[in-house]
C-alpha atoms as a PDB file:
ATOM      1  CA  UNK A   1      -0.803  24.181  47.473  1.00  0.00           C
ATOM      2  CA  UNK A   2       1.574  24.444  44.801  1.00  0.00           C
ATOM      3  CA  UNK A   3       5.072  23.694  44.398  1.00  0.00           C
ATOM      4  CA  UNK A   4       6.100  27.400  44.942  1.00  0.00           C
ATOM      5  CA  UNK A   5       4.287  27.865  47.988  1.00  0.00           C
ATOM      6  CA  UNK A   6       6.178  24.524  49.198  1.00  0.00           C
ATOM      7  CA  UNK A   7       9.533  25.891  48.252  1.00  0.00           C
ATOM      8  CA  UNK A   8       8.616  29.379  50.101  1.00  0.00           C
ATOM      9  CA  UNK A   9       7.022  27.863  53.247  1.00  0.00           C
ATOM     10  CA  UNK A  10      10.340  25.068  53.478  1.00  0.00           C
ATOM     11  CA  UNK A  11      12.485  28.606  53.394  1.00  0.00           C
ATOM     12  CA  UNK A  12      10.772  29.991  55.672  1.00  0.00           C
ATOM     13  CA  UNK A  13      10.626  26.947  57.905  1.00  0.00           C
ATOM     14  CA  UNK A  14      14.741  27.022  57.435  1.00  0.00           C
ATOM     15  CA  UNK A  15      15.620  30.574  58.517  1.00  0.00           C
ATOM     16  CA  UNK A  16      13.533  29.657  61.516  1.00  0.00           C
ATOM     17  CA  UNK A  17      15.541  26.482  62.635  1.00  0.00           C
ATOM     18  CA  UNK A  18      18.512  28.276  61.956  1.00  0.00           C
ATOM     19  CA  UNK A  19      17.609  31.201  63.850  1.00  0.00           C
ATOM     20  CA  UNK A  20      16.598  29.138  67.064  1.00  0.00           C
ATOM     21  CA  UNK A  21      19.894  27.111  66.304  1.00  0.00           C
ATOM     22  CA  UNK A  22      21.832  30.477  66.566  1.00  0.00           C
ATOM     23  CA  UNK A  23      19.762  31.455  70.026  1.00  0.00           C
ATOM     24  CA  UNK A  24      20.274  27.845  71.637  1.00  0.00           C
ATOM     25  CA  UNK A  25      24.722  27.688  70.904  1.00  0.00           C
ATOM     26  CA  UNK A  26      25.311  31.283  69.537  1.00  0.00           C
ATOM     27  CA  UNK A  27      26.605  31.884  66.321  1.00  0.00           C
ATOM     28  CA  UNK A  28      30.849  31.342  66.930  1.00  0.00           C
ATOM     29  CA  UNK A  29      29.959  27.421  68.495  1.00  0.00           C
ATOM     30  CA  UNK A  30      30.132  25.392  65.374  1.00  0.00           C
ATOM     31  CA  UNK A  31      29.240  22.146  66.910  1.00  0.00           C
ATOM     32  CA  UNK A  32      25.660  21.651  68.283  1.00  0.00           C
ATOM     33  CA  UNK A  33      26.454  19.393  71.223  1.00  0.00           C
ATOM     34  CA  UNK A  34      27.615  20.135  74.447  1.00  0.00           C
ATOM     35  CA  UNK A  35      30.018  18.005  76.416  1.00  0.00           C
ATOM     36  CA  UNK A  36      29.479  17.103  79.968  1.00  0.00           C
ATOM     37  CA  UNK A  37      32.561  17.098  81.759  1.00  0.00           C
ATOM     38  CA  UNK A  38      33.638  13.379  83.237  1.00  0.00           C
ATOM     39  CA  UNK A  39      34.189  13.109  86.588  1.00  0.00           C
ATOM     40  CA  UNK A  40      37.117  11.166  88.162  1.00  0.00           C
ATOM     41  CA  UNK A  41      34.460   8.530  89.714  1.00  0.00           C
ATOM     42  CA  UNK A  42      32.965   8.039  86.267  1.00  0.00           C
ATOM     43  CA  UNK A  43      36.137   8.036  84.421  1.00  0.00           C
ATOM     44  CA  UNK A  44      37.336   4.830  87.144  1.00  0.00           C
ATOM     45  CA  UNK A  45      34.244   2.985  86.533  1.00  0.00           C
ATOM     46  CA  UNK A  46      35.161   2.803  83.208  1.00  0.00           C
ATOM     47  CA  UNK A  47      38.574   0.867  84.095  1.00  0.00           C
ATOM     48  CA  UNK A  48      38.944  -2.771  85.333  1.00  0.00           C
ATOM     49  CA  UNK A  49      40.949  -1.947  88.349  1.00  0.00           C
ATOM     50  CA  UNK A  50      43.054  -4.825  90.644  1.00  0.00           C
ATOM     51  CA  UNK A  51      44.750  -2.642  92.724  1.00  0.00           C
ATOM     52  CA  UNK A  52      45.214   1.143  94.134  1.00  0.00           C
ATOM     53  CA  UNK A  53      48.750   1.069  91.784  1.00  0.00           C
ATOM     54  CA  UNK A  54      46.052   0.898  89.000  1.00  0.00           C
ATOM     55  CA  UNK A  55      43.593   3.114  90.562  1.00  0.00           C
ATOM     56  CA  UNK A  56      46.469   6.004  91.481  1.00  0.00           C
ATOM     57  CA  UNK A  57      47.895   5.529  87.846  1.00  0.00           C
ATOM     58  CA  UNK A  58      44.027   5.427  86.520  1.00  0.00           C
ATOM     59  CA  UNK A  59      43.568   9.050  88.357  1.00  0.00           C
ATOM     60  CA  UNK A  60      47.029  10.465  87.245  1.00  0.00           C
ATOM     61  CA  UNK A  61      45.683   9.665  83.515  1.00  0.00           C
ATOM     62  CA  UNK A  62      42.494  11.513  84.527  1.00  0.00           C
ATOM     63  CA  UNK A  63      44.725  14.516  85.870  1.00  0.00           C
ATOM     64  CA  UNK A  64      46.698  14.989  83.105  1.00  0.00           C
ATOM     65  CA  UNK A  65      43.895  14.249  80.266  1.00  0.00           C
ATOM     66  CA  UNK A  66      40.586  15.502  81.679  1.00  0.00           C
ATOM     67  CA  UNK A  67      42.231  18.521  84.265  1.00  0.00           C
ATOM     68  CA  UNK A  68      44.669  19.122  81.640  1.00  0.00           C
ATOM     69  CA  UNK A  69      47.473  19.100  84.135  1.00  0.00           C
ATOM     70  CA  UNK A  70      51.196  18.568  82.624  1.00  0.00           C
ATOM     71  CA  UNK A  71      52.302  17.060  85.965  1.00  0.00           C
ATOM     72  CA  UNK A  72      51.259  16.195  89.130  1.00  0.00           C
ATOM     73  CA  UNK A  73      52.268  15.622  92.857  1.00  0.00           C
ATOM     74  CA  UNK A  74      51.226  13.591  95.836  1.00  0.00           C
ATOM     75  CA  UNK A  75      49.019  16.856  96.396  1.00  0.00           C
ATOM     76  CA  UNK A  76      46.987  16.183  93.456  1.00  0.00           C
ATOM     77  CA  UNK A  77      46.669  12.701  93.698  1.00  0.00           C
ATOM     78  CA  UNK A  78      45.465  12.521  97.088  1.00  0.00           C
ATOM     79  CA  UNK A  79      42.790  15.495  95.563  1.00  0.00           C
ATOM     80  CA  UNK A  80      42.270  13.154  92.801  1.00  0.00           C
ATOM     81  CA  UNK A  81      41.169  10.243  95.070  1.00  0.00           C
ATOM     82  CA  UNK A  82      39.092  12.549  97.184  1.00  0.00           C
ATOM     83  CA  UNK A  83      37.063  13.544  94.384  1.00  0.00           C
ATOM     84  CA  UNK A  84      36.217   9.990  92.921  1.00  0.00           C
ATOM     85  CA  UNK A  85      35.462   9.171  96.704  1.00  0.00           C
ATOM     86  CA  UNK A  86      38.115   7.230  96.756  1.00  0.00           C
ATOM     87  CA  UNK A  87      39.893   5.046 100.156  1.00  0.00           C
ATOM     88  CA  UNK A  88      43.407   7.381 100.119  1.00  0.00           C
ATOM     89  CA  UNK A  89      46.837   4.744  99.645  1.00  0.00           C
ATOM     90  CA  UNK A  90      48.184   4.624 103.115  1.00  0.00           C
ATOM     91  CA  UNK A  91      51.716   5.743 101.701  1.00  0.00           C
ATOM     92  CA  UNK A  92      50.789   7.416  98.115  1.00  0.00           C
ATOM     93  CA  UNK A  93      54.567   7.811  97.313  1.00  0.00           C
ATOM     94  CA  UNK A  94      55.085   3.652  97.089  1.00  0.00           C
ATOM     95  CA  UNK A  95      51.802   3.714  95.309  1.00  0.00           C
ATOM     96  CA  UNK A  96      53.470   6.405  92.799  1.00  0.00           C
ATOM     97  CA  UNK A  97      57.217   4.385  93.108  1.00  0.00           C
ATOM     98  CA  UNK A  98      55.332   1.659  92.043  1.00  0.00           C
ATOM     99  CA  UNK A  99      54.002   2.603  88.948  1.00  0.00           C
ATOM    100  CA  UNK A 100      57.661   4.337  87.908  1.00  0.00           C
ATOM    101  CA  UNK A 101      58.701   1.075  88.094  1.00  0.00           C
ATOM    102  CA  UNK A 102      56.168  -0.670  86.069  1.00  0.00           C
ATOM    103  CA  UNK A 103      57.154   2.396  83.625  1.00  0.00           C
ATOM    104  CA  UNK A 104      53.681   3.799  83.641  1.00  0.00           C
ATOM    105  CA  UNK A 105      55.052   7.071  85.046  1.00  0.00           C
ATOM    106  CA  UNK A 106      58.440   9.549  85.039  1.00  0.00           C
ATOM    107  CA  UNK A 107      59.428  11.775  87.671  1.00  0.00           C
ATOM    108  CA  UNK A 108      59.834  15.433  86.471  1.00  0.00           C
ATOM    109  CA  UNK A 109      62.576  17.197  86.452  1.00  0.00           C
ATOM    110  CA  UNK A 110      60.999  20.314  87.959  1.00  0.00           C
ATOM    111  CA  UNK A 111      59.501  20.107  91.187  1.00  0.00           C
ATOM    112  CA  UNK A 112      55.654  21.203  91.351  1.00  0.00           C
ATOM    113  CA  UNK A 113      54.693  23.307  94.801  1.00  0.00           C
ATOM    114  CA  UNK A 114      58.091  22.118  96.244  1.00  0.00           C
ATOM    115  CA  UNK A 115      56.894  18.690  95.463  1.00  0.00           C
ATOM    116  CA  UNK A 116      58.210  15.949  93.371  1.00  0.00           C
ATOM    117  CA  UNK A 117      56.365  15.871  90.250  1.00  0.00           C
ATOM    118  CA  UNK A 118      55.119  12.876  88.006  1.00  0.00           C
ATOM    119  CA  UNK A 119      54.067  12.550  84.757  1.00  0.00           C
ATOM    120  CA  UNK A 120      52.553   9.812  82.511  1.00  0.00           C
ATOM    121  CA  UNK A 121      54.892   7.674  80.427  1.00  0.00           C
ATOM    122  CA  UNK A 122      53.532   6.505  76.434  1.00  0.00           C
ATOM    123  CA  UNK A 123      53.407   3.198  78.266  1.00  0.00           C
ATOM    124  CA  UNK A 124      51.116   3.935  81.384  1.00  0.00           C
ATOM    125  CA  UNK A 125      49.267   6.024  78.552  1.00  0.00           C
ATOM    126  CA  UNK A 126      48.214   3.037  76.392  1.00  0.00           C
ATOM    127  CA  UNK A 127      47.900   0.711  79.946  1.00  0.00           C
ATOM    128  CA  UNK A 128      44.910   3.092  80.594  1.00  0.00           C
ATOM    129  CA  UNK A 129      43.526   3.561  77.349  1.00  0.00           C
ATOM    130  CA  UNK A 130      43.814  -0.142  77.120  1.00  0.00           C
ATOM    131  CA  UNK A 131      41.031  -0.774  80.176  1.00  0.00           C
ATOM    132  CA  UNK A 132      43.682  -1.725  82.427  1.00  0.00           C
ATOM    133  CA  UNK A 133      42.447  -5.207  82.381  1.00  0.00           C
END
């Protein structure tokens, strides 16, 4: 085999990885891998949680990161916890009071479904990016 037929059959051998590479992610998708979303159970196992203060602020991070919320309410929360199969607060509001006074979150000006609405501070940011340990 010569050098030319090495040259042609490697060309050929190209269009045809690019070709199934085109079929497998279609032409506009850049990237070849394809994210799995997280779910809020796998996203707390990731955290070193003491408490549900840390567990409610760990799932308002998730909210507002991973569902792409801007803010949140006792609503969501409570959704939040349901999803990771998580034991509900008994009073989610003192769990959320909590964590405003810690810093971790702000209450928003604008109510969300006629609820009070939360959102993450930088602080409670970096406290969950940090592991929370």
């Amino acid at each position: 085999m010569s050098s030319e037929d090495v040259v042609a059959r490697l060309d050929k051998l190209e269009e045809r990885v690019e070709k199934l590479e085109r079929q497998f992610v279609g032409e506009s998708t850049p990237n070849l891998q394809r994210v799995r979303k997280q779910s809020a159970k796998e996203f707390l196992l990731t955290k070193s949680l003491k408490s549900e203060v840390q567990r409610a602020l760990a799932l308002a991070y998730f909210l507002e990161r991973e569902e792409g919320l801007t803010a949140f309410n006792v609503a969501d929360l409570e959704a939040a916890f349901r999803s990771a199969r998580e034991k509900l607060p008994r009073n989610m509001n003192d769990v959320v009071n909590k964590n405003v006074a810690h810093g971790y979150l702000m209450e928003m000006k604008e109510k969300k479904d006629s609820k009070k609405a939360w959102q993450l501070t930088s602080t409670g940011e970096r406290f969950v990016e940090s592991g929370m340990g």
